[in-house]
PDB file of N, CA and C in Angstrom:
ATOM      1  N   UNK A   1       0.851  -1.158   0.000  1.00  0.00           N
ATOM      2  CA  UNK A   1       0.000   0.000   0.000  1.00  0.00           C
ATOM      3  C   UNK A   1       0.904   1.229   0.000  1.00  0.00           C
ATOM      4  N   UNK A   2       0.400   2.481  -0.827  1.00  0.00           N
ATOM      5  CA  UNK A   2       0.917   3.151  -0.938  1.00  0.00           C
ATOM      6  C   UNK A   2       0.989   4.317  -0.037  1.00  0.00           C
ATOM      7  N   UNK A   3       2.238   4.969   0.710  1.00  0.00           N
ATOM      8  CA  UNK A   3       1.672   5.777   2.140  1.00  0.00           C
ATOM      9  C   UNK A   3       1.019   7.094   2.160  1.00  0.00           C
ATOM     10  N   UNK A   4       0.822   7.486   0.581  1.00  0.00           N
ATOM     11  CA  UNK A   4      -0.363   8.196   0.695  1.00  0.00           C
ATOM     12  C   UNK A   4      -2.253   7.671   1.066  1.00  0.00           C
ATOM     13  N   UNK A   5      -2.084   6.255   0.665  1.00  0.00           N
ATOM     14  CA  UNK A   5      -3.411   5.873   1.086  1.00  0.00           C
ATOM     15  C   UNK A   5      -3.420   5.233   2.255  1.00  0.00           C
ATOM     16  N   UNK A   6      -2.697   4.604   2.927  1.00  0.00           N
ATOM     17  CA  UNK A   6      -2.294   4.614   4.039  1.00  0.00           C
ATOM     18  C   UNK A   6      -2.928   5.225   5.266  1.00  0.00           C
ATOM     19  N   UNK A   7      -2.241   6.758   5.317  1.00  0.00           N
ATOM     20  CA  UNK A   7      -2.755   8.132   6.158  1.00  0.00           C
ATOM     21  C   UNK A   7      -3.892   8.106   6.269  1.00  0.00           C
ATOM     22  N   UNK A   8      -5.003   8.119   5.753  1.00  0.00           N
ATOM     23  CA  UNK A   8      -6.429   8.065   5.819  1.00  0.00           C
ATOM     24  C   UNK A   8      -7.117   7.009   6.234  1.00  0.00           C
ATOM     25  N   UNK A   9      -6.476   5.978   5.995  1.00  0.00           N
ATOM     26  CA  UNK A   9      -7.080   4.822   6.596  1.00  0.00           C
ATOM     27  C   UNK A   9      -6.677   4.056   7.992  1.00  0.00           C
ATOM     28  N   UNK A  10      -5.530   4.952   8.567  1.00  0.00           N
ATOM     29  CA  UNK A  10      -4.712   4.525   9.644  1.00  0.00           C
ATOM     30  C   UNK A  10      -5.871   4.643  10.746  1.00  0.00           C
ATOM     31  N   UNK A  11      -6.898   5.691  10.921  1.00  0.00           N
ATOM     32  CA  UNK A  11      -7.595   5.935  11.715  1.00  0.00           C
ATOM     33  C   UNK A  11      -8.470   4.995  12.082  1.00  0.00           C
ATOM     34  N   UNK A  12      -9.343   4.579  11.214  1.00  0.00           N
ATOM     35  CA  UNK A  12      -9.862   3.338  10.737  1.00  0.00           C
ATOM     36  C   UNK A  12      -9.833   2.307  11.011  1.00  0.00           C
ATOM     37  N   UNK A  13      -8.174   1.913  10.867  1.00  0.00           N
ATOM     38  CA  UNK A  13      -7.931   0.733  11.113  1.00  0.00           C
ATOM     39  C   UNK A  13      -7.838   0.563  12.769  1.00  0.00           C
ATOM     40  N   UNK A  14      -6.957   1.656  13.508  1.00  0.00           N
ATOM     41  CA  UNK A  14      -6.656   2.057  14.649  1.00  0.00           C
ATOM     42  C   UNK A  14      -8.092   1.614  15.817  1.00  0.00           C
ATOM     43  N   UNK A  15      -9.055   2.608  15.157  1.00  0.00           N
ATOM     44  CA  UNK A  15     -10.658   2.419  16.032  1.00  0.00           C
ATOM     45  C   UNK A  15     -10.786   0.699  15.851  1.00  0.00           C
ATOM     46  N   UNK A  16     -11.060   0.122  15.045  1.00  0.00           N
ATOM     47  CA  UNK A  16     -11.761  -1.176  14.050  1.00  0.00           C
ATOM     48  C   UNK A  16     -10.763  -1.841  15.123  1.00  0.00           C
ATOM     49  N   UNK A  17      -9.514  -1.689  15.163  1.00  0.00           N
ATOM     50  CA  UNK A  17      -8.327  -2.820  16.135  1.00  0.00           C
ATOM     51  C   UNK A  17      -8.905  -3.821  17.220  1.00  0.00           C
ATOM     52  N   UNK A  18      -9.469  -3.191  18.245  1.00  0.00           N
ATOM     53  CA  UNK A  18     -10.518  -3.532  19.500  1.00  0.00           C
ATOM     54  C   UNK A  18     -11.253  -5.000  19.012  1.00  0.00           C
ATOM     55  N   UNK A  19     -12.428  -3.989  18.241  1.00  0.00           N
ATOM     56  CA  UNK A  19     -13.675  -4.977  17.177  1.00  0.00           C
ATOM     57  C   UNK A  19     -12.746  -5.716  16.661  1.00  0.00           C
ATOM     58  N   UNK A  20     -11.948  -5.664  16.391  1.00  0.00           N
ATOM     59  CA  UNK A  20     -11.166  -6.777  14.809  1.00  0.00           C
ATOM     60  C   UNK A  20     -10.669  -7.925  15.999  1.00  0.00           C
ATOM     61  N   UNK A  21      -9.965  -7.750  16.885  1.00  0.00           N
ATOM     62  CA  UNK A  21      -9.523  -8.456  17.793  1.00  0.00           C
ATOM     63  C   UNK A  21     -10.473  -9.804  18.533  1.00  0.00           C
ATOM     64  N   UNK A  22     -10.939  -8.643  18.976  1.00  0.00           N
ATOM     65  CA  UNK A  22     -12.218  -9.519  19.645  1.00  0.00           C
ATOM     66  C   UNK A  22     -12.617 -10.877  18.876  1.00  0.00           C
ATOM     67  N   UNK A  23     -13.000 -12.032  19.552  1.00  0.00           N
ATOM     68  CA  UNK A  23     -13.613 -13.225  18.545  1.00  0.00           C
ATOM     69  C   UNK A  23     -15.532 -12.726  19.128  1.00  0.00           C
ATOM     70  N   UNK A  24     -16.080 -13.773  18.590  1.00  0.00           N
ATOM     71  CA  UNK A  24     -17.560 -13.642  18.611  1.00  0.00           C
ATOM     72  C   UNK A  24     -17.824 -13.673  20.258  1.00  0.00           C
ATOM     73  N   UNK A  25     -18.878 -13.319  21.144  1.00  0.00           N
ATOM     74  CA  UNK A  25     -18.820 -13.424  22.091  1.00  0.00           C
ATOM     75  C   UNK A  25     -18.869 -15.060  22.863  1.00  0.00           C
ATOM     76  N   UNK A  26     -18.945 -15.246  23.528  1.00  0.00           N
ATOM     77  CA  UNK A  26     -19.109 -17.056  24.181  1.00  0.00           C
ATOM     78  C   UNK A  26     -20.505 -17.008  24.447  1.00  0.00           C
ATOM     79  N   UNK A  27     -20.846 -18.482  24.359  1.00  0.00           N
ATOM     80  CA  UNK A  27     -22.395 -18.578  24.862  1.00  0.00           C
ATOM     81  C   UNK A  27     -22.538 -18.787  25.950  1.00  0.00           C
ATOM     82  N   UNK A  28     -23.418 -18.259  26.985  1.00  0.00           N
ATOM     83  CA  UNK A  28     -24.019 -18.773  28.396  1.00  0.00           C
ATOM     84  C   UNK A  28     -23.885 -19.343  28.619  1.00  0.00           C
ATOM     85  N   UNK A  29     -23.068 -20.143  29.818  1.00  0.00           N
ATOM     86  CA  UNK A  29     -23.335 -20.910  30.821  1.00  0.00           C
ATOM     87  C   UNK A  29     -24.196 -21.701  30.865  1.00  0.00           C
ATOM     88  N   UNK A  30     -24.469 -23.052  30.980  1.00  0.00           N
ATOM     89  CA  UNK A  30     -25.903 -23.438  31.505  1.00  0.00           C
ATOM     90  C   UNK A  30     -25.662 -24.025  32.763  1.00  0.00           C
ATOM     91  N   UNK A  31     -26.587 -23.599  33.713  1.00  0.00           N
ATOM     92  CA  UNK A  31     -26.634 -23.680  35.258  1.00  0.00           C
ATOM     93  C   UNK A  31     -26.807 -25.183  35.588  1.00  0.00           C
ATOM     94  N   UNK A  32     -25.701 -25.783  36.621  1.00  0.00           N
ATOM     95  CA  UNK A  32     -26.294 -26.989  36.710  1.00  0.00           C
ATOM     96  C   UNK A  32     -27.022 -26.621  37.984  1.00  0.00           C
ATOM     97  N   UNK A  33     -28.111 -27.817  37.895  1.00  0.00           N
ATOM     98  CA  UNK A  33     -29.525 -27.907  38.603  1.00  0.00           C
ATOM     99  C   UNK A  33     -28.465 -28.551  39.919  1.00  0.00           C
ATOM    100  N   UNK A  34     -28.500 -28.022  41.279  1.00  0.00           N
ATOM    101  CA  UNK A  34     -28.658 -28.399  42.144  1.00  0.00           C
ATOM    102  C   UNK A  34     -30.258 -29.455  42.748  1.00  0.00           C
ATOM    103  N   UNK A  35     -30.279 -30.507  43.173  1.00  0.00           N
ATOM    104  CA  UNK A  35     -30.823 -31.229  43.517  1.00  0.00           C
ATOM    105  C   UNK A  35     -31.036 -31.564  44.990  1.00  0.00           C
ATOM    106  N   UNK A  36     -31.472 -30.922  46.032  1.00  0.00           N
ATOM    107  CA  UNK A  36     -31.240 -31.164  47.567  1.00  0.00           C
ATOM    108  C   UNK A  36     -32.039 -32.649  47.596  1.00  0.00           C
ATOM    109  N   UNK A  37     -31.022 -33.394  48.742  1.00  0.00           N
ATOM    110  CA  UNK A  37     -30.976 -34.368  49.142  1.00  0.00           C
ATOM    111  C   UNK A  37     -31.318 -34.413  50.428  1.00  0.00           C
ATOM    112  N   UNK A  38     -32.220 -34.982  50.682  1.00  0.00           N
ATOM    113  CA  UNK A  38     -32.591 -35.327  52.564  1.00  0.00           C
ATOM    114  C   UNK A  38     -31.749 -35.617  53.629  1.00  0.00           C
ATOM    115  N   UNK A  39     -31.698 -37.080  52.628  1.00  0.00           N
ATOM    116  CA  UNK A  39     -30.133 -37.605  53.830  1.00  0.00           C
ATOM    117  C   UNK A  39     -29.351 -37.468  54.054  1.00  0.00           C
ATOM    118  N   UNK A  40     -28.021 -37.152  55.412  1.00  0.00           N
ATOM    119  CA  UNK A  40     -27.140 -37.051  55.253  1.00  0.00           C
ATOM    120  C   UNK A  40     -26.281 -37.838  54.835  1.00  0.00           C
ATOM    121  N   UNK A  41     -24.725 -37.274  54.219  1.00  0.00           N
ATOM    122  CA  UNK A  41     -23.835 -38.319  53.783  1.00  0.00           C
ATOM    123  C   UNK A  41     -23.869 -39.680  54.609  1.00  0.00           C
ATOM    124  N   UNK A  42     -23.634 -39.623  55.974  1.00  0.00           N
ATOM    125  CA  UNK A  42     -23.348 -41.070  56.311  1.00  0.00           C
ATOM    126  C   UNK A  42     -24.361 -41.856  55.712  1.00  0.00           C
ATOM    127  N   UNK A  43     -26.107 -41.582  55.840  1.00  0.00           N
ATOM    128  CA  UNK A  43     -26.931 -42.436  55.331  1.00  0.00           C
ATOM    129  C   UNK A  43     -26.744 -42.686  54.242  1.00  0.00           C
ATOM    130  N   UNK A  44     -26.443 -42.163  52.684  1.00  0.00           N
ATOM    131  CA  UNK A  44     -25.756 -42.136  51.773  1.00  0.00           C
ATOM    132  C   UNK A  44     -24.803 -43.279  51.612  1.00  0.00           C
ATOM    133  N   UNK A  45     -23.910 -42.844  52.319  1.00  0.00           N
ATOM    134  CA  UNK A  45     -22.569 -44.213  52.099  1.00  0.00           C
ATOM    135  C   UNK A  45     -22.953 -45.608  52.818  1.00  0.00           C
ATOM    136  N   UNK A  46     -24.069 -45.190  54.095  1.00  0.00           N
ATOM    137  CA  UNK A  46     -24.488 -46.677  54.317  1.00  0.00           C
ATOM    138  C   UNK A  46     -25.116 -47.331  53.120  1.00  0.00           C
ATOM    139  N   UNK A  47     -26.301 -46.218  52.472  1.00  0.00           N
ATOM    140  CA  UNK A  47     -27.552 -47.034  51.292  1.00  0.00           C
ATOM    141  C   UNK A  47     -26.743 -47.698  50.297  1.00  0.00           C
ATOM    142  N   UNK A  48     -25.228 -47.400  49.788  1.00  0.00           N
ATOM    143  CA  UNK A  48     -24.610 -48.173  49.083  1.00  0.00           C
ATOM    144  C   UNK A  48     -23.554 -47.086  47.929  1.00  0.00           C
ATOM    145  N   UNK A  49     -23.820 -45.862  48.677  1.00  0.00           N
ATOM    146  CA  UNK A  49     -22.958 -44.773  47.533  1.00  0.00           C
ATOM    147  C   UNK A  49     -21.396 -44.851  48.003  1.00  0.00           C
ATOM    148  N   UNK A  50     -20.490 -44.575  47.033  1.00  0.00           N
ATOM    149  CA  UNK A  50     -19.482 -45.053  47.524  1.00  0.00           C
ATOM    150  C   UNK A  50     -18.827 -43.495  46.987  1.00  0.00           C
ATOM    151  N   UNK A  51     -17.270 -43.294  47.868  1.00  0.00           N
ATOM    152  CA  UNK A  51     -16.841 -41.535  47.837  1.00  0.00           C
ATOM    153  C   UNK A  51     -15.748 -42.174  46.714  1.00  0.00           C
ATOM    154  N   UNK A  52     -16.011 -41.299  45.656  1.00  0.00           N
ATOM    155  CA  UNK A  52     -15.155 -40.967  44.672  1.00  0.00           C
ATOM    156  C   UNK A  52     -14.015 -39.923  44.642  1.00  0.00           C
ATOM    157  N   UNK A  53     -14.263 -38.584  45.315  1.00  0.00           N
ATOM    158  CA  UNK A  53     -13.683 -37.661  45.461  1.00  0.00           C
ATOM    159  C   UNK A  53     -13.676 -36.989  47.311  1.00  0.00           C
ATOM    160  N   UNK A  54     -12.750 -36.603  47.171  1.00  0.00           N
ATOM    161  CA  UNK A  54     -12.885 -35.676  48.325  1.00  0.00           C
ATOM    162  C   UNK A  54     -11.462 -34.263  48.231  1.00  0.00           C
ATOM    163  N   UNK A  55     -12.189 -33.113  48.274  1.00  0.00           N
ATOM    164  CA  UNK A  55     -11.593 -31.946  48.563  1.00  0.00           C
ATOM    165  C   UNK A  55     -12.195 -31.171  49.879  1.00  0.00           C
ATOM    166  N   UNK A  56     -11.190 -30.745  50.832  1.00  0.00           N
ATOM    167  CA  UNK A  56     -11.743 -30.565  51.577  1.00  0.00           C
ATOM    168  C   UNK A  56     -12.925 -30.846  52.660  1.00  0.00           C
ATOM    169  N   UNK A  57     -13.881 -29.657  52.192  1.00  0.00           N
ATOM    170  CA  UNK A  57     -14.746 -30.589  53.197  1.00  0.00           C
ATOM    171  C   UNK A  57     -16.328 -30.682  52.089  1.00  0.00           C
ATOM    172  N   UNK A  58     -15.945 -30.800  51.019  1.00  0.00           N
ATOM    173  CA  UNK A  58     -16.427 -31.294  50.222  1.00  0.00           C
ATOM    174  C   UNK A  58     -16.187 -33.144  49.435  1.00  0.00           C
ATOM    175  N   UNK A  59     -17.518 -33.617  49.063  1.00  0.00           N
ATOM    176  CA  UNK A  59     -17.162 -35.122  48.876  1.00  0.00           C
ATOM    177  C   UNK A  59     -17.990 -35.062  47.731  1.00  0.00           C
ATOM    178  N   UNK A  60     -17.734 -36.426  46.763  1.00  0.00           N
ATOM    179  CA  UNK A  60     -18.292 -36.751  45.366  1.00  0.00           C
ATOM    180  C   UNK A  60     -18.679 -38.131  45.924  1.00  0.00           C
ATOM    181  N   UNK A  61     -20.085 -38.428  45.921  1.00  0.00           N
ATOM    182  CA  UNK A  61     -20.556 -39.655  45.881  1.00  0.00           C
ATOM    183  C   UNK A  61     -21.088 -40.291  44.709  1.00  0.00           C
ATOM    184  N   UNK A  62     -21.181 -41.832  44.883  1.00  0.00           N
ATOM    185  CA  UNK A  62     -21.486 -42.352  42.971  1.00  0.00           C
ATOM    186  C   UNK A  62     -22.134 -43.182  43.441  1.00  0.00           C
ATOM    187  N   UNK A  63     -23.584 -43.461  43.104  1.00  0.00           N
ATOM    188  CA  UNK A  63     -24.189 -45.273  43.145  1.00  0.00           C
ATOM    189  C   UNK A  63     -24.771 -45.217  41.543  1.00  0.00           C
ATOM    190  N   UNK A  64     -24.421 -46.118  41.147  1.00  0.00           N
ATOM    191  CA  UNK A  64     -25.141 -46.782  39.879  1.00  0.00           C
ATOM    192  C   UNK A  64     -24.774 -45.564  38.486  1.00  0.00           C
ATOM    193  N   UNK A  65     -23.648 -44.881  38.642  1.00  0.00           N
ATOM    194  CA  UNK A  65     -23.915 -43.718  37.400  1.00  0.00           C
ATOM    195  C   UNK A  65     -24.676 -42.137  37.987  1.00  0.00           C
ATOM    196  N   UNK A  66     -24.704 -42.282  39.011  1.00  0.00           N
ATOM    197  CA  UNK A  66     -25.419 -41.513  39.435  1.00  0.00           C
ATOM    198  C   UNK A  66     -24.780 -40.174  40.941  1.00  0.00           C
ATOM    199  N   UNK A  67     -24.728 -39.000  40.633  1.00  0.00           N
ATOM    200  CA  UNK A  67     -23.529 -38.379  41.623  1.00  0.00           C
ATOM    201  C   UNK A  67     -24.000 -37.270  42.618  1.00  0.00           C
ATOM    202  N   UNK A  68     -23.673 -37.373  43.559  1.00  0.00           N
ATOM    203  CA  UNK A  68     -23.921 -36.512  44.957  1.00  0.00           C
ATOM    204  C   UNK A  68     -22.951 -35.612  45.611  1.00  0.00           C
ATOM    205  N   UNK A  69     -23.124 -34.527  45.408  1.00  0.00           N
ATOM    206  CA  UNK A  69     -21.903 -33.614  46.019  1.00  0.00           C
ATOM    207  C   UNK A  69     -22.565 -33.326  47.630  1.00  0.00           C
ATOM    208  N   UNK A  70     -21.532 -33.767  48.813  1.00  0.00           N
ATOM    209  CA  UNK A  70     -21.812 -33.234  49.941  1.00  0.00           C
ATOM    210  C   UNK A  70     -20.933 -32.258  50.418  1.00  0.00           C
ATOM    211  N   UNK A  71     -21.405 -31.308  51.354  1.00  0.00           N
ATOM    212  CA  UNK A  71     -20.960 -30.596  52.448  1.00  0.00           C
ATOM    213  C   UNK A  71     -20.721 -31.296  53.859  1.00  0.00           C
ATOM    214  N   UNK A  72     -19.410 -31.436  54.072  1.00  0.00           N
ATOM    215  CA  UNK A  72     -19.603 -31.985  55.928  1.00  0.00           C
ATOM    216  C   UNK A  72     -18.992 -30.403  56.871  1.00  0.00           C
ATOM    217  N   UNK A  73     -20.031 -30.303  57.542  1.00  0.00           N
ATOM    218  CA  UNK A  73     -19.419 -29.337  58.344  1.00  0.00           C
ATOM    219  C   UNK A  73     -19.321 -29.721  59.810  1.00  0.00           C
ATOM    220  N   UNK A  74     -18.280 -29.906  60.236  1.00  0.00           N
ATOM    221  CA  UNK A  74     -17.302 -30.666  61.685  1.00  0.00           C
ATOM    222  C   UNK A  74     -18.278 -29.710  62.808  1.00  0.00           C
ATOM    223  N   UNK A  75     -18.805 -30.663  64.300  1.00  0.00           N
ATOM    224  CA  UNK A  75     -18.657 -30.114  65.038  1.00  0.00           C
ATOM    225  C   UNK A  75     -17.623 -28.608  65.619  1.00  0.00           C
ATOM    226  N   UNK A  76     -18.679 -28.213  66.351  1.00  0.00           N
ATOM    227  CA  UNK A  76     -17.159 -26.802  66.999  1.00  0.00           C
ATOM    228  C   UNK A  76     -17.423 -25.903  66.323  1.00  0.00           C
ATOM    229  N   UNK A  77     -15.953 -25.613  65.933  1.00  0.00           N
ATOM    230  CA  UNK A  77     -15.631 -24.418  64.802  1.00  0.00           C
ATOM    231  C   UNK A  77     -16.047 -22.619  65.220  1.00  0.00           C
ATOM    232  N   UNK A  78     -16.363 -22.118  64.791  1.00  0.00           N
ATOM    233  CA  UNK A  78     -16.906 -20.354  65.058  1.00  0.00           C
ATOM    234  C   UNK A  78     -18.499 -20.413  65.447  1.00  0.00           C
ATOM    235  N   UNK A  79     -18.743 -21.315  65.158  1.00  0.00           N
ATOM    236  CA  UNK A  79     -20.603 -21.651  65.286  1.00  0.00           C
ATOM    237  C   UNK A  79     -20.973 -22.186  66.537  1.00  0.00           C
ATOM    238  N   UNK A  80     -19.693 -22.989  67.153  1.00  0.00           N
ATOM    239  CA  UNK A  80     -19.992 -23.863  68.477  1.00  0.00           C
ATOM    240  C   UNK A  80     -20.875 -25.124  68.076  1.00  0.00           C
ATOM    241  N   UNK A  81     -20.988 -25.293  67.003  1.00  0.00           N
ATOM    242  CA  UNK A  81     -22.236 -26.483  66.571  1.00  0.00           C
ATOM    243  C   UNK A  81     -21.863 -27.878  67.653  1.00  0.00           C
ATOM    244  N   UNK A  82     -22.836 -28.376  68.107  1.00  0.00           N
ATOM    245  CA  UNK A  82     -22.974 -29.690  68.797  1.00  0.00           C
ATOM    246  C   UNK A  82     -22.500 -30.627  67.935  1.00  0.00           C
ATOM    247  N   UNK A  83     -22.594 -30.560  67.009  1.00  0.00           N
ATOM    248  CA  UNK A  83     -22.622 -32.185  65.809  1.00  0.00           C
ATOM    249  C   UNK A  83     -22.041 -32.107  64.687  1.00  0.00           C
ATOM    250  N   UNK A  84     -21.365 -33.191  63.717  1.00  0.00           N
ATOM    251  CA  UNK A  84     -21.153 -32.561  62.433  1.00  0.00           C
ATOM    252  C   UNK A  84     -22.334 -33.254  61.865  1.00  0.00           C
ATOM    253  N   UNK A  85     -22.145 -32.070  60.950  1.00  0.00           N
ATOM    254  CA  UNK A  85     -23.592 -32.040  59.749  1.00  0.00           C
ATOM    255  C   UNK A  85     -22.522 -31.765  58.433  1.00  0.00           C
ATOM    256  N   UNK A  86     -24.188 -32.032  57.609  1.00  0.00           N
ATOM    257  CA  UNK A  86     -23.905 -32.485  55.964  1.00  0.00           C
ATOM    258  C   UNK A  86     -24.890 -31.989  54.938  1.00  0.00           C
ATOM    259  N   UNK A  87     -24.729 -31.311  53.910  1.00  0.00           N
ATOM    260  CA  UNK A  87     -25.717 -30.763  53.246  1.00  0.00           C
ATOM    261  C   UNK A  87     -25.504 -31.462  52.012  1.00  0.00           C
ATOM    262  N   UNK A  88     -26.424 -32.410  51.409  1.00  0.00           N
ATOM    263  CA  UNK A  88     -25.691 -32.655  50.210  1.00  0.00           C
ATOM    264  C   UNK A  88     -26.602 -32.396  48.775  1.00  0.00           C
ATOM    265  N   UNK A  89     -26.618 -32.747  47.457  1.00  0.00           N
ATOM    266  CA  UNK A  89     -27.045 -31.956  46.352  1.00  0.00           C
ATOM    267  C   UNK A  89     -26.945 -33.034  45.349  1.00  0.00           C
ATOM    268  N   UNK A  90     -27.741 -33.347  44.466  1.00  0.00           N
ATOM    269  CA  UNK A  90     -27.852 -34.608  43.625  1.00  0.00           C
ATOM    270  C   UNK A  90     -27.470 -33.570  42.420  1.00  0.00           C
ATOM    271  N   UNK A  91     -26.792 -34.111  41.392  1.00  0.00           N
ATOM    272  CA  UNK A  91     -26.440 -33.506  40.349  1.00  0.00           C
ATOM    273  C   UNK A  91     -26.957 -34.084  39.056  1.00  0.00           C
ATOM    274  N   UNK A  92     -27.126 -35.710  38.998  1.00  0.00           N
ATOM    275  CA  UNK A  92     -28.168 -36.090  37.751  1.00  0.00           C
ATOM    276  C   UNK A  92     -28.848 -37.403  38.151  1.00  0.00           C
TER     277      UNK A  92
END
């Protein structure tokens, strides 16, 4: 290109840079469905679910193809709680 045509289009190109860069935006998220579960984990691992994962005080349970994320939260702690408890969440 010649740098007389150049000059005029530098502006152009300069603004457009941003937009030109950019790819298409990403699509949404889709939310996974939390599922609350009654029982706590121990009843869980008694009925026959077995722990696949554990981080923290988070656990991955599995029976048959099928998966359970729990919460154990320990006696004590800042709450003074009497007991440990468990909140857990069916995922499919």
């Amino acid at each position: 290109m010649r740098p007389s045509l150049a000059r005029p289009l530098l502006p152009l190109l300069l603004a457009a840079g941003p937009a030109l860069a950019q790819g298409p935006a990403a699509p949404p998220r889709p939310a996974t469905v939390w599922v609350p579960v009654e029982e706590p984990m121990s009843a869980l691992l008694n009925g026959g679910h077995r722990l696949v994962s554990a981080s923290g005080p988070s656990f991955v349970l599995e029976r048959g193809g099928k998966y359970v994320v729990c919460e154990v939260r320990p006696a004590g702690g800042m709450r003074a709680a009497p007991e440990t408890t468990s909140t857990c969440h069916r995922l499919n």
